[in-house]
Protein backbone atom coordinates (compact mmCIF):
# COMPACT_ATOMS: atom_id res chain seq x y z
CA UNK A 1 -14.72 -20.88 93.02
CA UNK A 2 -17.44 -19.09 94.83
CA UNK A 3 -17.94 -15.52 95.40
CA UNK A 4 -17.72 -16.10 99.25
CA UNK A 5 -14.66 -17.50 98.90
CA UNK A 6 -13.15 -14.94 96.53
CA UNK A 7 -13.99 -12.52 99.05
CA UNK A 8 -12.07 -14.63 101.57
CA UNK A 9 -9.19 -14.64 99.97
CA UNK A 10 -9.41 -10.89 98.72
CA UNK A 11 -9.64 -10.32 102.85
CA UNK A 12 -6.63 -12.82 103.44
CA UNK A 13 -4.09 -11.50 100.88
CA UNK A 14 -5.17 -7.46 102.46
CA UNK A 15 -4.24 -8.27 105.24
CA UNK A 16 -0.81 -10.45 104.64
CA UNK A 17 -0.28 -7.24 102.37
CA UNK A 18 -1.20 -4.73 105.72
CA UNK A 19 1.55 -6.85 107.07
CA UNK A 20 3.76 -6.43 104.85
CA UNK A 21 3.61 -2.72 104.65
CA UNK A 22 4.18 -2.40 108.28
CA UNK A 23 6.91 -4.59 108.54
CA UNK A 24 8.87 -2.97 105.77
CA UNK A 25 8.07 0.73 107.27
CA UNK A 26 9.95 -0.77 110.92
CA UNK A 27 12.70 -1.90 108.67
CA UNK A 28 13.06 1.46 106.92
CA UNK A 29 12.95 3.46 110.10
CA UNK A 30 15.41 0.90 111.82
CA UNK A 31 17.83 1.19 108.07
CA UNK A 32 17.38 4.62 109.11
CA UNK A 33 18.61 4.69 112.80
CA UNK A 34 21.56 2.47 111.08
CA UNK A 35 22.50 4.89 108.76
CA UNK A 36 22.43 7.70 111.42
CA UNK A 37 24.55 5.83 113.54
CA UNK A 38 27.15 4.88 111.17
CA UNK A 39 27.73 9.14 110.28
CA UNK A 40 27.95 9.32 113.63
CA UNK A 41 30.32 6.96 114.36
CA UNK A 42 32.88 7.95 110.58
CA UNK A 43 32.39 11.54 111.98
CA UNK A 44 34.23 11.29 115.37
């Protein structure tokens, strides 16, 4: 394997990763807006 295409894939798996991040941080704030919703709701 070449250096370019080390580099390729080192650029490729940041960004999946990038993805990643932000797609857990949505589900954590939405987990969030879940769990806020369900106190609400058990304290009525």
């Amino acid at each position: 394997m070449q250096l370019f295409e080390i580099e390729d894939q080192v650029k490729t798996l940041t960004e999946q990763l990038s993805c990643a991040q932000a797609e857990v941080t949505i589900k954590d704030a939405l987990i969030k807006q879940h769990i806020k919703v369900a106190e609400e709701a058990v304290s009525r």
